[in-house]
N, C-alpha and C. Protein backbone atom coordinates (compact mmCIF):
# COMPACT_ATOMS: atom_id res chain seq x y z
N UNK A 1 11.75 -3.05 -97.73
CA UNK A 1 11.39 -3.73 -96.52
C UNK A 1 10.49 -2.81 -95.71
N UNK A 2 9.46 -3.09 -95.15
CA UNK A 2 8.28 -2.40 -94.66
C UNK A 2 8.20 -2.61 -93.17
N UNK A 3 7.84 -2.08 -92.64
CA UNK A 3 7.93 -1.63 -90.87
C UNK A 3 7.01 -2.45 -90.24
N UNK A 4 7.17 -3.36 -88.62
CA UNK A 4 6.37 -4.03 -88.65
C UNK A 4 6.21 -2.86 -87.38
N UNK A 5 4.41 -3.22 -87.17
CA UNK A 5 3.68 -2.43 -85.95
C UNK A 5 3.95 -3.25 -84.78
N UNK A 6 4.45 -2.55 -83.29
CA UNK A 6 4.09 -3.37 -82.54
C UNK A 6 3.62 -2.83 -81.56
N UNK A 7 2.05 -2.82 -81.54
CA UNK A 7 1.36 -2.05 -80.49
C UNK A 7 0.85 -2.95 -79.36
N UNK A 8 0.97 -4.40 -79.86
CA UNK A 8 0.01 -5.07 -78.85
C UNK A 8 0.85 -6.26 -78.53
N UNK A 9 0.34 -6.87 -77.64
CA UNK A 9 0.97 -8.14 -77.23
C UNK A 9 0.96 -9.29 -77.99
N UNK A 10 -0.82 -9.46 -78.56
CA UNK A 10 -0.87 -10.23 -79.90
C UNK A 10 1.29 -9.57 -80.62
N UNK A 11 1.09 -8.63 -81.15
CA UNK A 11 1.78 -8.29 -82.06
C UNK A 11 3.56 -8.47 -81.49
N UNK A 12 3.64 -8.70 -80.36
CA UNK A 12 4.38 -8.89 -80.09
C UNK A 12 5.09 -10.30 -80.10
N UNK A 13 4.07 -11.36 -79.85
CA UNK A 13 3.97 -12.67 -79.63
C UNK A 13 4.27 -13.21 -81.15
N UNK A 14 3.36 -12.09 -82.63
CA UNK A 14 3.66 -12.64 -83.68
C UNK A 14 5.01 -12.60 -84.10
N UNK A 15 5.34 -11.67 -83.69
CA UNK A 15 6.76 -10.99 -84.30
C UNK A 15 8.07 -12.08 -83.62
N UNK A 16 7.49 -12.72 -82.36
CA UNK A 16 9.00 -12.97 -81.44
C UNK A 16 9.59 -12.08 -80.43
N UNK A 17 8.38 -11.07 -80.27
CA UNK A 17 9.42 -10.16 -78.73
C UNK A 17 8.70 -10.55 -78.32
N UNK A 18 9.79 -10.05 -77.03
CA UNK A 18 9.09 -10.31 -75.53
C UNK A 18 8.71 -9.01 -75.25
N UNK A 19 8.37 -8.61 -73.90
CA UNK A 19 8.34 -7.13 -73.24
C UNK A 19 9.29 -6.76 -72.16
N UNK A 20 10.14 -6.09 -72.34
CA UNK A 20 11.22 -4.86 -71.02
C UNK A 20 10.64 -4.55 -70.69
N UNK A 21 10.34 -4.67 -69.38
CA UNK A 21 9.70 -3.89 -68.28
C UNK A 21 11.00 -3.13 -67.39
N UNK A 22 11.06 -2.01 -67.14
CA UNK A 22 12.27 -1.19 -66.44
C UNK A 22 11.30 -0.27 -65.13
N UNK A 23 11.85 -0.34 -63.74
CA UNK A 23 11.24 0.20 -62.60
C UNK A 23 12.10 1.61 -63.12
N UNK A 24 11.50 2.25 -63.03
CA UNK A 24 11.98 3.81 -63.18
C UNK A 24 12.41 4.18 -61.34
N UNK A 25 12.27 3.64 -60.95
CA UNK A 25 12.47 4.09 -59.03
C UNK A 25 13.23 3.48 -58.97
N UNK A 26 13.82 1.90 -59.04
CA UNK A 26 15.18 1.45 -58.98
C UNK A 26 15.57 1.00 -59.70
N UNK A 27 15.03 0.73 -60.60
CA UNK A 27 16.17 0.34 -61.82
C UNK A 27 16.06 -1.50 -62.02
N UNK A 28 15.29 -1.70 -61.54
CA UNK A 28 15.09 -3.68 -61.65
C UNK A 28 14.59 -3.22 -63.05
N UNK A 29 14.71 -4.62 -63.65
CA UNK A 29 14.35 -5.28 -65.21
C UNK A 29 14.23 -6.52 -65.36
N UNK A 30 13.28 -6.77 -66.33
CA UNK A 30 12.63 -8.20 -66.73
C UNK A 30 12.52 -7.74 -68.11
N UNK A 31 12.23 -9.29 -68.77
CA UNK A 31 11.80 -9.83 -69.39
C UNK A 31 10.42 -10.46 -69.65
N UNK A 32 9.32 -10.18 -70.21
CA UNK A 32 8.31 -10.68 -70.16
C UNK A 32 7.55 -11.32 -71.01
N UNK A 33 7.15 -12.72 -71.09
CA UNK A 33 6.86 -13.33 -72.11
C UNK A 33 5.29 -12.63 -73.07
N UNK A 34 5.13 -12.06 -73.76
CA UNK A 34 3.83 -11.88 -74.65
C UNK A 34 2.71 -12.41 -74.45
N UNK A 35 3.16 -14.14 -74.75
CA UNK A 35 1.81 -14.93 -74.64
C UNK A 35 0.99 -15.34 -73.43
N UNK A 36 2.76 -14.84 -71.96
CA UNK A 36 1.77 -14.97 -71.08
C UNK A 36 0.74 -14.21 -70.86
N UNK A 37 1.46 -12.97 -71.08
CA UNK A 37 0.89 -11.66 -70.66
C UNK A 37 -0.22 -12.05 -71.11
N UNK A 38 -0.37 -12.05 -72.60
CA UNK A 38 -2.05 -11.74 -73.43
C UNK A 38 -2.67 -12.88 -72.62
N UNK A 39 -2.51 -14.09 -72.22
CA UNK A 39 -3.18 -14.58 -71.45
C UNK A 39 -3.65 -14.59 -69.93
N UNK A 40 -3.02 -13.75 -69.56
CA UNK A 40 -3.67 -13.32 -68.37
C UNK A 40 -4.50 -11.82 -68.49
N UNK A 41 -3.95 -11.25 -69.60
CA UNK A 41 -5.28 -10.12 -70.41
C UNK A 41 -6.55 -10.31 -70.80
N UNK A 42 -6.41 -11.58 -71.68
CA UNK A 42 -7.44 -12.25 -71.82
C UNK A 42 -8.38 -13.03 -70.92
N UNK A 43 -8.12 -13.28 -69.82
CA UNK A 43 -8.98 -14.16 -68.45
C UNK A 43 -9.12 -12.54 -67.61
N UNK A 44 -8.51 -11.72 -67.46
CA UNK A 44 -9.15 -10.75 -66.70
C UNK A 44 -9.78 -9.58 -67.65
N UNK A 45 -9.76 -9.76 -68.79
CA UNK A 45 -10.77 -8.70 -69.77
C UNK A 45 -10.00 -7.14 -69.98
N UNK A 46 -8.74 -7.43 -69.86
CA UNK A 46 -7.93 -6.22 -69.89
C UNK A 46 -7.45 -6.28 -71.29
N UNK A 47 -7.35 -4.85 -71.45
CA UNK A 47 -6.94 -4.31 -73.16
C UNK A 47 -5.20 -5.20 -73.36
N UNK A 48 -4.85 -5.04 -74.57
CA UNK A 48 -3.70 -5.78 -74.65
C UNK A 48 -2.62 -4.88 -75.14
N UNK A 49 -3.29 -3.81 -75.40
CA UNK A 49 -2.17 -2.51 -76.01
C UNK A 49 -1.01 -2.37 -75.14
N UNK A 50 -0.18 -1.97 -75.76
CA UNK A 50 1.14 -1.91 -74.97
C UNK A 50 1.07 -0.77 -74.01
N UNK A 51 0.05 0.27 -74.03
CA UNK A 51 0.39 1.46 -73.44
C UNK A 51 -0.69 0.89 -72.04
N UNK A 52 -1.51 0.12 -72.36
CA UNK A 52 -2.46 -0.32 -71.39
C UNK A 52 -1.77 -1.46 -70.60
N UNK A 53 -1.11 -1.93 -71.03
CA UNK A 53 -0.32 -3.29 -70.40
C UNK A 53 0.92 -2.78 -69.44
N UNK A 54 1.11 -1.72 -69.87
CA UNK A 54 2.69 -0.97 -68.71
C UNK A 54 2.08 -0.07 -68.06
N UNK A 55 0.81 0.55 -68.35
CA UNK A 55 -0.08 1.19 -67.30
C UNK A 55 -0.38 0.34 -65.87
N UNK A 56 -0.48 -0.99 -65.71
CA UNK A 56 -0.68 -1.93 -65.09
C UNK A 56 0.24 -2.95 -64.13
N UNK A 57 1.52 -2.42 -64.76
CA UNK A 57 2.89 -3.04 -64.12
C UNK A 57 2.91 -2.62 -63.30
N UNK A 58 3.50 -3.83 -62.10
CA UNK A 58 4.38 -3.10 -61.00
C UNK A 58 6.12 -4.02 -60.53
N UNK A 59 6.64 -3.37 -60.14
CA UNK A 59 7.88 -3.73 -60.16
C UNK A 59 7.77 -4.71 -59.00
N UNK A 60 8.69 -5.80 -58.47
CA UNK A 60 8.78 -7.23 -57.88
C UNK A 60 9.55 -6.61 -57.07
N UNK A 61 10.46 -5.74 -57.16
CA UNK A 61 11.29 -5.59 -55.67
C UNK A 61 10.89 -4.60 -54.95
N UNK A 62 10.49 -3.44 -55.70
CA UNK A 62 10.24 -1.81 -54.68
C UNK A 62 8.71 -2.03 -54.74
N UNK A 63 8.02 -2.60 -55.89
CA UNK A 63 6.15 -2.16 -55.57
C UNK A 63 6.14 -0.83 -56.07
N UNK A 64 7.21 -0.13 -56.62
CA UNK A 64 7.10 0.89 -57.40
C UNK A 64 6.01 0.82 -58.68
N UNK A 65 5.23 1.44 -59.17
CA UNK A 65 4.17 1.37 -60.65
C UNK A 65 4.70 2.56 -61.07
N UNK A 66 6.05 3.46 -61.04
CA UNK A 66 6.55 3.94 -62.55
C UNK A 66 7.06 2.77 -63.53
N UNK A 67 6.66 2.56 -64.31
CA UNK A 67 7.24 1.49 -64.80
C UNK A 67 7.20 1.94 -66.29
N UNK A 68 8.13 1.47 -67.22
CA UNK A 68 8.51 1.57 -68.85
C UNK A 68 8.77 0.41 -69.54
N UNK A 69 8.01 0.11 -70.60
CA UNK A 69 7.91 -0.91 -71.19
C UNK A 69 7.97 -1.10 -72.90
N UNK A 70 8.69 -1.59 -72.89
CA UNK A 70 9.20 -1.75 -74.59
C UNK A 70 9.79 -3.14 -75.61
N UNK A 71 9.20 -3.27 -76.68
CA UNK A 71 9.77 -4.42 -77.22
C UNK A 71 10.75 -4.77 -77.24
N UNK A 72 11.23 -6.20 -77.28
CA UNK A 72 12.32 -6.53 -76.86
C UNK A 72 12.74 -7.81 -77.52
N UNK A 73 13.65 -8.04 -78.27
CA UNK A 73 14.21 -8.88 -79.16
C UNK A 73 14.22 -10.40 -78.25
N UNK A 74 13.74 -11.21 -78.59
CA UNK A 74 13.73 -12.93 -77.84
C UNK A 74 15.14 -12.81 -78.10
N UNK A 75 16.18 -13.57 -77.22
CA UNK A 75 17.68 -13.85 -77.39
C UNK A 75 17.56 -16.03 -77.17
């Protein structure tokens, strides 16, 4: 059985994850759908890489932008 890559949101969307987003300042968490994401990547011309996509987060309760982001199994 062979390793799947998941660097991008495409790749995320193929696979079935979503994205964890975690505020490193307080501790809020989400869930984030892939396909929205890549589609609002795609209308503003932003890269879709995962390291470029959590570069860009900001957290909903503090407005904190430490933010950590990682694949995340659809339940």
């Amino acid at each position: 059985m062979g390793r799947i890559r998941l660097d991008s949101l495409s790749d995320l969307g193929r696979h079935g994850y979503c994205l964890k987003a975690v505020c490193v300042t307080c501790g809020h968490h989400r869930l984030l759908d892939a396909s929205q994401l890549q589609q609002i990547c795609i209308r503003r011309r932003w890269s879709m890489t995962l390291d470029a996509v959590e570069a860009r987060l900001k957290c909903g309760i503090c407005g904190g932008q430490d933010i950590t982001a990682a694949p995340w199994v659809r339940e």
